[in-house]
C-alpha atoms as a PDB file:
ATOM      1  CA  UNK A   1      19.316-172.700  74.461  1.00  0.00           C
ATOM      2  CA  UNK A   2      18.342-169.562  76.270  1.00  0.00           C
ATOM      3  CA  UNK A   3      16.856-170.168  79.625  1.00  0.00           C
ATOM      4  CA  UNK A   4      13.346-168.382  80.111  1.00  0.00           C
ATOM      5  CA  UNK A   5      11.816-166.994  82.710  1.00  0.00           C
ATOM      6  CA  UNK A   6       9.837-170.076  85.086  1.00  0.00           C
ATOM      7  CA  UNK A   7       6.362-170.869  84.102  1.00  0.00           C
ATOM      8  CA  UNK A   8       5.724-171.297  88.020  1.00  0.00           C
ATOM      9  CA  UNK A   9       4.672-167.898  89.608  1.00  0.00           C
ATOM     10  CA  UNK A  10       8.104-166.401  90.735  1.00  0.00           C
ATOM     11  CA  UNK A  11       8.329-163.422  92.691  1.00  0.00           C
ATOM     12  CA  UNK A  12      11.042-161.168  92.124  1.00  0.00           C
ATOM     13  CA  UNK A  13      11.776-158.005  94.108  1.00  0.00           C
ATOM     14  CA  UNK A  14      13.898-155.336  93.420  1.00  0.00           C
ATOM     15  CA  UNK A  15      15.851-152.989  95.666  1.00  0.00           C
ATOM     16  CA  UNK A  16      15.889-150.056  94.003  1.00  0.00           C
ATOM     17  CA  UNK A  17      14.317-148.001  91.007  1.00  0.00           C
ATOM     18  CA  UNK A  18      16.795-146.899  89.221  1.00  0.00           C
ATOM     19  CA  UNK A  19      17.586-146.884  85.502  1.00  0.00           C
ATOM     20  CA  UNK A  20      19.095-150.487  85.931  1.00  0.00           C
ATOM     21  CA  UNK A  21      16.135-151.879  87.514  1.00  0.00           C
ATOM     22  CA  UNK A  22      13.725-149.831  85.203  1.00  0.00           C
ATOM     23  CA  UNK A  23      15.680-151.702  82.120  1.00  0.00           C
ATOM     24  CA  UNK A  24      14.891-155.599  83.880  1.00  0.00           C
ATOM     25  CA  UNK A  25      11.556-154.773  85.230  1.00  0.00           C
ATOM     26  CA  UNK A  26      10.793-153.576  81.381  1.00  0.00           C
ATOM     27  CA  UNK A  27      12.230-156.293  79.927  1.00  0.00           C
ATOM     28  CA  UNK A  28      10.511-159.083  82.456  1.00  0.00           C
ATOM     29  CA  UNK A  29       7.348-157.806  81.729  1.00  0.00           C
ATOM     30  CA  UNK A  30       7.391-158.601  78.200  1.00  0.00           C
ATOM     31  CA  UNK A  31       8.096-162.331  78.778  1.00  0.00           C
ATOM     32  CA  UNK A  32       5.130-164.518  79.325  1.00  0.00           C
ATOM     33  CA  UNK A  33       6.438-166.149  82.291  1.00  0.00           C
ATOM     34  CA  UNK A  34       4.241-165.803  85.473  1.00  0.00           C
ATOM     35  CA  UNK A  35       5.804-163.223  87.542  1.00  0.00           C
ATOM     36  CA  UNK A  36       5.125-161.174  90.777  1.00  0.00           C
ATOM     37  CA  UNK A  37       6.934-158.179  90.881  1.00  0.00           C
ATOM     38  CA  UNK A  38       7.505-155.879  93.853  1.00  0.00           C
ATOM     39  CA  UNK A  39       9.944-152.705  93.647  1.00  0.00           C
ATOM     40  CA  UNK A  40      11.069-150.715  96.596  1.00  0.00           C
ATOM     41  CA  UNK A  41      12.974-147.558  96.796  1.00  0.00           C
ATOM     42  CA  UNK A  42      13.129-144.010  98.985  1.00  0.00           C
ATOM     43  CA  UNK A  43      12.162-141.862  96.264  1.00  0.00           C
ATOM     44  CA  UNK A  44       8.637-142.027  95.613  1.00  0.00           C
ATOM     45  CA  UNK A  45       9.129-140.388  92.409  1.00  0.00           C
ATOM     46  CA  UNK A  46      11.038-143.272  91.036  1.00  0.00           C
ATOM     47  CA  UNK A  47       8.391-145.396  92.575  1.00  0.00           C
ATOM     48  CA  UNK A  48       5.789-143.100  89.970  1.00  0.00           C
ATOM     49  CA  UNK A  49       7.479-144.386  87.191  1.00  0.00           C
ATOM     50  CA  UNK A  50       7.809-148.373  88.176  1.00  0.00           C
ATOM     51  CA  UNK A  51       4.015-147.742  89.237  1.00  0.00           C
ATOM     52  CA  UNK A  52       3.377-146.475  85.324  1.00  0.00           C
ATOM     53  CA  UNK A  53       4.482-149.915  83.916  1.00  0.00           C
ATOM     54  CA  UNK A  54       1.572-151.937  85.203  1.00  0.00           C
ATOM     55  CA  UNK A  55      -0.579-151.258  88.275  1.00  0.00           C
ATOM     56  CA  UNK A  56      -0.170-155.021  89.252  1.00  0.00           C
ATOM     57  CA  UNK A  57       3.467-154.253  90.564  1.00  0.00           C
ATOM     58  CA  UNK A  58       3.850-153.819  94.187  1.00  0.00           C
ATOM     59  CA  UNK A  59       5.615-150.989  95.141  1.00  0.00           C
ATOM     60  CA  UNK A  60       7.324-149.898  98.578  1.00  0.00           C
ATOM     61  CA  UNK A  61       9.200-147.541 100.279  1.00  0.00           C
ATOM     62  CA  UNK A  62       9.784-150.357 102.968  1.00  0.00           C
ATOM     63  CA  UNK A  63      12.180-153.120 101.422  1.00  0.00           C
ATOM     64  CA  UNK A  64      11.095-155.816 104.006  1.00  0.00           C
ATOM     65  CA  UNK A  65       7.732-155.872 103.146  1.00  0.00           C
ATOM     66  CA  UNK A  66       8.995-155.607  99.322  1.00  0.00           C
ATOM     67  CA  UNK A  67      11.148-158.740 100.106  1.00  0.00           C
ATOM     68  CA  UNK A  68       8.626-160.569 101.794  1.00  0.00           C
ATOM     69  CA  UNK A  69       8.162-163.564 100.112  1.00  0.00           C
ATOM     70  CA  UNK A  70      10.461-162.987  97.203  1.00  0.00           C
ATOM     71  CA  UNK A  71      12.313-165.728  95.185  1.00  0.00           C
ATOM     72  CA  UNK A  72      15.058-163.265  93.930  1.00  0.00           C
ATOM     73  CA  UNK A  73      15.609-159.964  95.330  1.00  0.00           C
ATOM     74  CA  UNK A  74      17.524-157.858  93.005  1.00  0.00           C
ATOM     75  CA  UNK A  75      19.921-155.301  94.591  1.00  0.00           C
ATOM     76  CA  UNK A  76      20.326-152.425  92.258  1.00  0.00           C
ATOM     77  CA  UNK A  77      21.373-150.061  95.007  1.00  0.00           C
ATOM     78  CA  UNK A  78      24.280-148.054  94.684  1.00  0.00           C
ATOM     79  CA  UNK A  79      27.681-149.584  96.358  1.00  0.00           C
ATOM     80  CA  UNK A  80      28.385-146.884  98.725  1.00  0.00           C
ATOM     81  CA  UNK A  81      24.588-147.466 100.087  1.00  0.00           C
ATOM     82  CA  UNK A  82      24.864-150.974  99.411  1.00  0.00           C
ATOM     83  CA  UNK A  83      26.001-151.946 103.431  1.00  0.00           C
ATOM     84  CA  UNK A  84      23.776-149.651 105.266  1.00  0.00           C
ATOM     85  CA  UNK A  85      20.778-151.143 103.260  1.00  0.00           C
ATOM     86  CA  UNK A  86      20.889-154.707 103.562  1.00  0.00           C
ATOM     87  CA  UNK A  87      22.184-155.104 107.116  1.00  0.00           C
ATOM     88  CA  UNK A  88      18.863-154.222 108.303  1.00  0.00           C
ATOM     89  CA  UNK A  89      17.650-157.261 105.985  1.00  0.00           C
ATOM     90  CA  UNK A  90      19.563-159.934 107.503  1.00  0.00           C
ATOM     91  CA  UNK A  91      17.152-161.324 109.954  1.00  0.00           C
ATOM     92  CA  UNK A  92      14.487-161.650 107.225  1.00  0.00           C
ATOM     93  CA  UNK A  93      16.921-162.833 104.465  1.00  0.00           C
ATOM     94  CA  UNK A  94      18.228-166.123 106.710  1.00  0.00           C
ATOM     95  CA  UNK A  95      14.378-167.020 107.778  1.00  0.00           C
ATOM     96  CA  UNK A  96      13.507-167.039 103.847  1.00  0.00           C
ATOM     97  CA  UNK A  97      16.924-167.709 101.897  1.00  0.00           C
ATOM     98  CA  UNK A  98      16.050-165.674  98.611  1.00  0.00           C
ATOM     99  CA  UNK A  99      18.370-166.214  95.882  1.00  0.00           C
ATOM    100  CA  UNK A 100      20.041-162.267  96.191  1.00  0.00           C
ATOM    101  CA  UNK A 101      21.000-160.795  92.237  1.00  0.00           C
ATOM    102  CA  UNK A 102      23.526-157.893  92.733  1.00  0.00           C
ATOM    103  CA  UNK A 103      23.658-155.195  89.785  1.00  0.00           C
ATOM    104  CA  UNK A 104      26.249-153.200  92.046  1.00  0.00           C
ATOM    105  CA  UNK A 105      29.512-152.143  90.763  1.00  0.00           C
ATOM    106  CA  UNK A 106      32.504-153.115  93.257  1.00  0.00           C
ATOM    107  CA  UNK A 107      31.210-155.181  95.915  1.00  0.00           C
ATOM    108  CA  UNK A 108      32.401-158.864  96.333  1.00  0.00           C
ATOM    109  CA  UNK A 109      30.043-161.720  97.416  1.00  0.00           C
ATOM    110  CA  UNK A 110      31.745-162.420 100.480  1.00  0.00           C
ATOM    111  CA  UNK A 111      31.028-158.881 101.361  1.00  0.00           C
ATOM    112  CA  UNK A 112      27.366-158.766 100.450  1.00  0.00           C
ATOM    113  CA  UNK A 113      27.339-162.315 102.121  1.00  0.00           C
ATOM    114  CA  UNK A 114      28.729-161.172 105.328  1.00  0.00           C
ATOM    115  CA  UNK A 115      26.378-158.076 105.349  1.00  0.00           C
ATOM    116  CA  UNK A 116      23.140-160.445 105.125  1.00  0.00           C
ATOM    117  CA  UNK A 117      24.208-163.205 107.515  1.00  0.00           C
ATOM    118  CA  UNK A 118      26.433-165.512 105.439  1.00  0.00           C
ATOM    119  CA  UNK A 119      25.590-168.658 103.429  1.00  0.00           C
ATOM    120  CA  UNK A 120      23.228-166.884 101.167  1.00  0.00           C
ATOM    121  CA  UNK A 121      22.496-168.197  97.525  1.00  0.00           C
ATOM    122  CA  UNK A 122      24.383-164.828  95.718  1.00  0.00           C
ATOM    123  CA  UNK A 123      24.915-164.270  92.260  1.00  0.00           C
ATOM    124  CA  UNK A 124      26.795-161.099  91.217  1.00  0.00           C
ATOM    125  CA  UNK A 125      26.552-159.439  88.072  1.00  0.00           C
ATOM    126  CA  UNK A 126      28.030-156.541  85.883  1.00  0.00           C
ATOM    127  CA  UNK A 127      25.467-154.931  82.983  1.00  0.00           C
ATOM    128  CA  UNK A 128      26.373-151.851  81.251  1.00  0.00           C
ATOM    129  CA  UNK A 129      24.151-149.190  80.118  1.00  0.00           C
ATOM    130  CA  UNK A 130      23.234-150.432  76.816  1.00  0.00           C
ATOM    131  CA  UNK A 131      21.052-152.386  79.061  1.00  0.00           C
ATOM    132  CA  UNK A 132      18.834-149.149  78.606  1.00  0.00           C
ATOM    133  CA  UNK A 133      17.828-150.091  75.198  1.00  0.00           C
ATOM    134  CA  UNK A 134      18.108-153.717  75.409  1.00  0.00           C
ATOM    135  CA  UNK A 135      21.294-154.080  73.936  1.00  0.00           C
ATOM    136  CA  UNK A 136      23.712-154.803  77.240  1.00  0.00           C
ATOM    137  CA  UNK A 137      25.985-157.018  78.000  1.00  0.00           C
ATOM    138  CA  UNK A 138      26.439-158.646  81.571  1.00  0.00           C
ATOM    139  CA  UNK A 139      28.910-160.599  83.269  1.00  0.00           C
ATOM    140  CA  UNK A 140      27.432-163.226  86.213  1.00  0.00           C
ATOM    141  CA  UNK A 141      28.906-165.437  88.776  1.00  0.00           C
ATOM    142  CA  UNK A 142      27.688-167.495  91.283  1.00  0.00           C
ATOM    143  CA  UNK A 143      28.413-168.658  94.636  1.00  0.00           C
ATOM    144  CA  UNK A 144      28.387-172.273  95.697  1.00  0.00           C
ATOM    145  CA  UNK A 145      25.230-171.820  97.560  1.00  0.00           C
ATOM    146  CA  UNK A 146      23.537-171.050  93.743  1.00  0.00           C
ATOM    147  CA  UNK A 147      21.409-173.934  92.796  1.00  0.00           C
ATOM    148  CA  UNK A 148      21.000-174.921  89.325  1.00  0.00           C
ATOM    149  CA  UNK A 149      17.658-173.452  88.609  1.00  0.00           C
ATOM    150  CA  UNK A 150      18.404-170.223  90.610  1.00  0.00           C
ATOM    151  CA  UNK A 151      21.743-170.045  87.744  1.00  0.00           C
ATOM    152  CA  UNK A 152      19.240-170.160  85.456  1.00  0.00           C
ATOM    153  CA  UNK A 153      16.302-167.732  86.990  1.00  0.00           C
ATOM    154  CA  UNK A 154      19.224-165.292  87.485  1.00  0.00           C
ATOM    155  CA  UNK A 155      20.570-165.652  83.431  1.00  0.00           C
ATOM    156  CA  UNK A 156      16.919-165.506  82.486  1.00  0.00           C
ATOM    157  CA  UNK A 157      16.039-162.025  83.971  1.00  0.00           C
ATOM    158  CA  UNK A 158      19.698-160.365  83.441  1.00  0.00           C
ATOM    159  CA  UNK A 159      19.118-161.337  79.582  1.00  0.00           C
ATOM    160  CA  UNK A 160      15.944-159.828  78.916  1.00  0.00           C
ATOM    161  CA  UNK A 161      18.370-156.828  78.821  1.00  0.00           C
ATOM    162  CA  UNK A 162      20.458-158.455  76.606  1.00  0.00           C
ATOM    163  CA  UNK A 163      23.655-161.290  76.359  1.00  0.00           C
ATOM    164  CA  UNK A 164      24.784-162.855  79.773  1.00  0.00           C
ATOM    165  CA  UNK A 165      28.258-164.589  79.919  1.00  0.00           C
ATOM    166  CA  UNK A 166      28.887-166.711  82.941  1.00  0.00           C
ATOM    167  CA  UNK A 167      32.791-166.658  84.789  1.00  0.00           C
ATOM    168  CA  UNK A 168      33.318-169.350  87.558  1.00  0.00           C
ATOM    169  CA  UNK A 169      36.096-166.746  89.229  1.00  0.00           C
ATOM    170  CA  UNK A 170      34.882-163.467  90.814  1.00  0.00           C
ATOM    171  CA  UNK A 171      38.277-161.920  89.761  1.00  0.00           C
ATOM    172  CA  UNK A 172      37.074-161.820  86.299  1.00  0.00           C
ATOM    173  CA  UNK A 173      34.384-159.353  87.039  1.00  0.00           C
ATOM    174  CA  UNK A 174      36.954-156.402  87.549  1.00  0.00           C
ATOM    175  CA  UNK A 175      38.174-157.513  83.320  1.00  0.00           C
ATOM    176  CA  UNK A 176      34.434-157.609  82.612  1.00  0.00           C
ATOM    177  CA  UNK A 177      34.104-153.991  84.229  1.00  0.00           C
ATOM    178  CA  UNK A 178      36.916-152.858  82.335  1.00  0.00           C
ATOM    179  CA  UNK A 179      35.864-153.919  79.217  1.00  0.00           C
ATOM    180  CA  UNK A 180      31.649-153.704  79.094  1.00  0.00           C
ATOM    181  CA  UNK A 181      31.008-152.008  82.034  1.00  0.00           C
ATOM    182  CA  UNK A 182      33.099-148.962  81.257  1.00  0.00           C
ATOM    183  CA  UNK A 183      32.992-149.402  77.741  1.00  0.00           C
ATOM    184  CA  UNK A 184      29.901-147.917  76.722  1.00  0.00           C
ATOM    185  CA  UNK A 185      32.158-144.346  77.660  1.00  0.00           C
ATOM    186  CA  UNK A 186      34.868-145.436  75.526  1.00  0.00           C
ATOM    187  CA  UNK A 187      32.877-145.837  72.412  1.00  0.00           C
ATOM    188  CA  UNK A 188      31.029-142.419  73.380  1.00  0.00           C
ATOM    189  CA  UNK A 189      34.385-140.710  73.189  1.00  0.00           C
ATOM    190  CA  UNK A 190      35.430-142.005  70.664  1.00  0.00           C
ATOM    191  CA  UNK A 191      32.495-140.752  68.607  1.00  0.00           C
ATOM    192  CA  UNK A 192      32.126-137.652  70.431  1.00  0.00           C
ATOM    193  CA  UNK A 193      36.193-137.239  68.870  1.00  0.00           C
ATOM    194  CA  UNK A 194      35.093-138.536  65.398  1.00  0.00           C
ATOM    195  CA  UNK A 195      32.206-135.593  65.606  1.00  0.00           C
ATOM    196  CA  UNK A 196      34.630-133.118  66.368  1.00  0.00           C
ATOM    197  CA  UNK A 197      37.200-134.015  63.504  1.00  0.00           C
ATOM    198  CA  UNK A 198      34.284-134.126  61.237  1.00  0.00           C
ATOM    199  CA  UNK A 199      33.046-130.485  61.828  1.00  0.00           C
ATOM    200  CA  UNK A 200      36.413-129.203  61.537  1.00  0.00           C
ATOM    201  CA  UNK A 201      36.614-130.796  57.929  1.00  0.00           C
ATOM    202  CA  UNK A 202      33.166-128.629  56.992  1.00  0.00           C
ATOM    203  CA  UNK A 203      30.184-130.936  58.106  1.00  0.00           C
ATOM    204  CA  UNK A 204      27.407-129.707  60.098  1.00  0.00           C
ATOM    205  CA  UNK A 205      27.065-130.614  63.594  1.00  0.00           C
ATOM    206  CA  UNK A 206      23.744-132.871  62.846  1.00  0.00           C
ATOM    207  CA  UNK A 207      25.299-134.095  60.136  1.00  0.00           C
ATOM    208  CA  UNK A 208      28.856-135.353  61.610  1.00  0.00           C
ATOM    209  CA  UNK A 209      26.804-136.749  64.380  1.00  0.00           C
ATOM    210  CA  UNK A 210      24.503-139.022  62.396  1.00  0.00           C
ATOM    211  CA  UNK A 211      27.066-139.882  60.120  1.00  0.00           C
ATOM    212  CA  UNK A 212      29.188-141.094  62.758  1.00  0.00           C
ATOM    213  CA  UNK A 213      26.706-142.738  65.186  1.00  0.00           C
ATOM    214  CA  UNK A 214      24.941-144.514  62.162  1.00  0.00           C
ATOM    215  CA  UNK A 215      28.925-146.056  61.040  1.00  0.00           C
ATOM    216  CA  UNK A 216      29.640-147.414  65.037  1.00  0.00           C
ATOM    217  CA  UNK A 217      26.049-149.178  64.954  1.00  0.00           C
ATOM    218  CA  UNK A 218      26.675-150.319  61.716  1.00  0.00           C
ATOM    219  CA  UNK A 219      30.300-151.629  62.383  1.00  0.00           C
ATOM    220  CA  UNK A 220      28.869-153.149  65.945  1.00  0.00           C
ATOM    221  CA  UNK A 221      26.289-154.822  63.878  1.00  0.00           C
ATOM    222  CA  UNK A 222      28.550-156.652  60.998  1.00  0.00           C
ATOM    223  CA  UNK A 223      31.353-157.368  63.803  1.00  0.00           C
ATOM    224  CA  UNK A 224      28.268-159.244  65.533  1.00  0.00           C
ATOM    225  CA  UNK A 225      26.501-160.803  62.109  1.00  0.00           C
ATOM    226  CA  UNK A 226      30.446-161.619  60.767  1.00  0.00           C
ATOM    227  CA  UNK A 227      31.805-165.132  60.919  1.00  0.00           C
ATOM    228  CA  UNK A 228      34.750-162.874  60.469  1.00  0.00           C
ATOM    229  CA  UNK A 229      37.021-161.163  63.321  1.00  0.00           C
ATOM    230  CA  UNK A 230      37.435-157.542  63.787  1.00  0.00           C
ATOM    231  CA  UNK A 231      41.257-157.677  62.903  1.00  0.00           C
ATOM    232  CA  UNK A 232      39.980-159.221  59.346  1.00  0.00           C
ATOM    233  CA  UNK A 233      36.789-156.588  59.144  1.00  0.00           C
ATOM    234  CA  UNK A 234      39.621-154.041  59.728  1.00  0.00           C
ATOM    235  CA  UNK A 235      41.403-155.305  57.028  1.00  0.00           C
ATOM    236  CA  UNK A 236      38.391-155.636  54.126  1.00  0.00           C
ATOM    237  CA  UNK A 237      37.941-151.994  54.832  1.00  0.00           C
ATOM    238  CA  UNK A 238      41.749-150.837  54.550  1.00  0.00           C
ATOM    239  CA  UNK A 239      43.327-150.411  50.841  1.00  0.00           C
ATOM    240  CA  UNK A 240      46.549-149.947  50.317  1.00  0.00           C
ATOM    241  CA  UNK A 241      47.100-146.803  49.695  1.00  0.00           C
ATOM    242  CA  UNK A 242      44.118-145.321  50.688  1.00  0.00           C
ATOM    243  CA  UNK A 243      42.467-142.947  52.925  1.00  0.00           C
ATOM    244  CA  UNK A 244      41.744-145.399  55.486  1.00  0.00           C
ATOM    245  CA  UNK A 245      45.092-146.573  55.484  1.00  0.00           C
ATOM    246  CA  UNK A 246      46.551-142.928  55.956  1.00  0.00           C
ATOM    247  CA  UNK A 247      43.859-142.521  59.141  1.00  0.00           C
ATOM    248  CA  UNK A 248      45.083-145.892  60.635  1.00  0.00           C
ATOM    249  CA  UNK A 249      48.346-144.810  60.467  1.00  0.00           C
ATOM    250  CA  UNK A 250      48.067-142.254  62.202  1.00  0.00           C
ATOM    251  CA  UNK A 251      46.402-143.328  64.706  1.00  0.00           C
ATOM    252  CA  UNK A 252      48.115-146.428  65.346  1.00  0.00           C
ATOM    253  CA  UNK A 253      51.409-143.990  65.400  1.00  0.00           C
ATOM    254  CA  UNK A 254      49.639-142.337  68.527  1.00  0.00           C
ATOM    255  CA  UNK A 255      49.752-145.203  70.431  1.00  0.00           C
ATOM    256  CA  UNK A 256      46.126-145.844  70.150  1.00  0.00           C
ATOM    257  CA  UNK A 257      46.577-149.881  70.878  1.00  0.00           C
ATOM    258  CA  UNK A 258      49.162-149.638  73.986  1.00  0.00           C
ATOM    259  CA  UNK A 259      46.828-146.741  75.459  1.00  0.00           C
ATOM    260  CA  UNK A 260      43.764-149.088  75.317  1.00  0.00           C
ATOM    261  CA  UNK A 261      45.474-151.644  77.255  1.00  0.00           C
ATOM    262  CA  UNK A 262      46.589-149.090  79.646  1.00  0.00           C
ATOM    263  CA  UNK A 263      42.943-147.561  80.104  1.00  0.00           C
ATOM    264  CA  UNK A 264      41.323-150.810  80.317  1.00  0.00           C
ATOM    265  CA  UNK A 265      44.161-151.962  83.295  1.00  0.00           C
ATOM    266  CA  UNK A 266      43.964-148.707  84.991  1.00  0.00           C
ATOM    267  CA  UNK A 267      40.091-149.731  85.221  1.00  0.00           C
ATOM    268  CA  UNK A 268      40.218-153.462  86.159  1.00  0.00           C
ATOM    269  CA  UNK A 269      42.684-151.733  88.591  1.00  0.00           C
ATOM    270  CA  UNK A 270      39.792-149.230  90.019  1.00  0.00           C
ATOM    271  CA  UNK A 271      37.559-152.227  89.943  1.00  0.00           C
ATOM    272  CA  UNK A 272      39.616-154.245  92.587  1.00  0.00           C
ATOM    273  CA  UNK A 273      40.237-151.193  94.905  1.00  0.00           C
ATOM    274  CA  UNK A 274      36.442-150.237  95.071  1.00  0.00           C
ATOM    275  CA  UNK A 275      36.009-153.770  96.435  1.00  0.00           C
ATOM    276  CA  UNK A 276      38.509-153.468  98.938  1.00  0.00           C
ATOM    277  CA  UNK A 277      37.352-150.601  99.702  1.00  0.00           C
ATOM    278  CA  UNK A 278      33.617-151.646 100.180  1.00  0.00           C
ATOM    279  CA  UNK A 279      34.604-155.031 101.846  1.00  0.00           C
END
């Protein structure tokens, strides 16, 4: 059963206006749950546009007073800012104990713990950018100090945006990175090369471009609807013989398996020095 937003007035604060927090705040505001929203963030420009959704939503360039009072603050800062702005925060976040939802790429709990006073209720998570258009896919875990009902609050808002998968070990988040977080680019490149090969065999730029976008949605779409794995999708569409056949051999005489396992390493690898580095 998917968990819903609380019926209870909940206030939820974000950190930060960016396109990841534009994407929840969007998607809260179309559940009927009672919520409070408050949004701060240096740029009163992005503040504008939050301001544009609904006049009831409290916006600040101050994050204490837009954490004042919160249930869940959402960080969606950006990791190299992350430290310098929720240090200042750590007075206020041990007198009221928030449950604290991190969006940020690359930054462990124990670090984001540390930087607020330790023993906070933290759950960290990794969306992608498909988020945008409410189609992401985000990767959560929580720390001990989670209860059961802030697990859920936190699943509730992150899939407004889309699916949530829970991991009980932290390490996992550098896979999930690797795999969702990054992957949006992969896909993008891999259409962007489609495009190309396309206009070199005659087809107009619009045309290649539709035509290929319109086949990745609608092979996403029956890998998602399909009882059926890709492998055996794959498979259905290949004839012996035939002109898919001849492309898959190609390609599968590049290399193109081993190099995905190599790019999606080399990123989990990325993944685990940004931490260290931000620890």
């Amino acid at each position: 059963m998917t968990p819903q937003l609380s019926r209870k007035p909940t206030t939820v604060a974000f950190i930060g206006a960016g396109n990841m927090a534009r994407s929840l705040i969007a998607g809260m505001l179309q559940d009927a749950g009672s919520l409070q929203l408050r949004v701060s963030d240096p740029d009163q420009n992005q503040l504008d546009v939050i301001r544009s959704y609904g006049s009831q939503i409290f916006t600040s360039t101050d994050n204490a007073a837009t954490i004042q009072g919160a249930d869940v603050v959402v960080l969606a800062v950006k990791p190299q800012m992350m430290r310098t702005v929720i240090e200042p925060l750590q007075d206020l976040a041990q007198k009221q104990r928030p449950l604290f939802v991190s969006v940020a790429a690359g930054i462990r709990e124990e670090s984001l713990n540390a930087w607020l006073g330790g023993h906070l209720p933290i759950v960290r998570c990794m969306p992608n950018t498909p988020a945008l258009v409410k189609a992401g896919a985000t990767g959560l875990y929580a720390n001990l100090q989670v209860s059961k009902e802030q697990r859920s609050l936190a699943e509730s808002i992150l899939r407004t945006v889309g699916i949530t998968l829970w991991f009980e070990d932290e390490a996992k988040l550098d896979a999930v990175t690797a795999v969702s977080g990054s992957g949006p680019a992969y896909f993008f490149l891999v259409m962007e090369a489609m495009q190309a090969a396309a206009e070199s065999l005659g087809l107009k730029s619009e045309d290649a471009q539709l035509l290929v976008v319109q086949t990745a949605l609608g092979a996403a779409r029956l890998a998602l609807e399909s009882d059926q794995k890709p492998a055996e999708l794959r498979k259905q569409v290949t004839s012996k013989g035939g002109t898919t056949e001849a492309a898959l051999n190609k390609l599968s005489a590049g290399g193109l398996v081993p190099l995905f396992a190599e790019a999606l390493q080399a990123a989990a690898q990325r993944s685990k020095e940004l931490a260290a580095a931000n620890s």
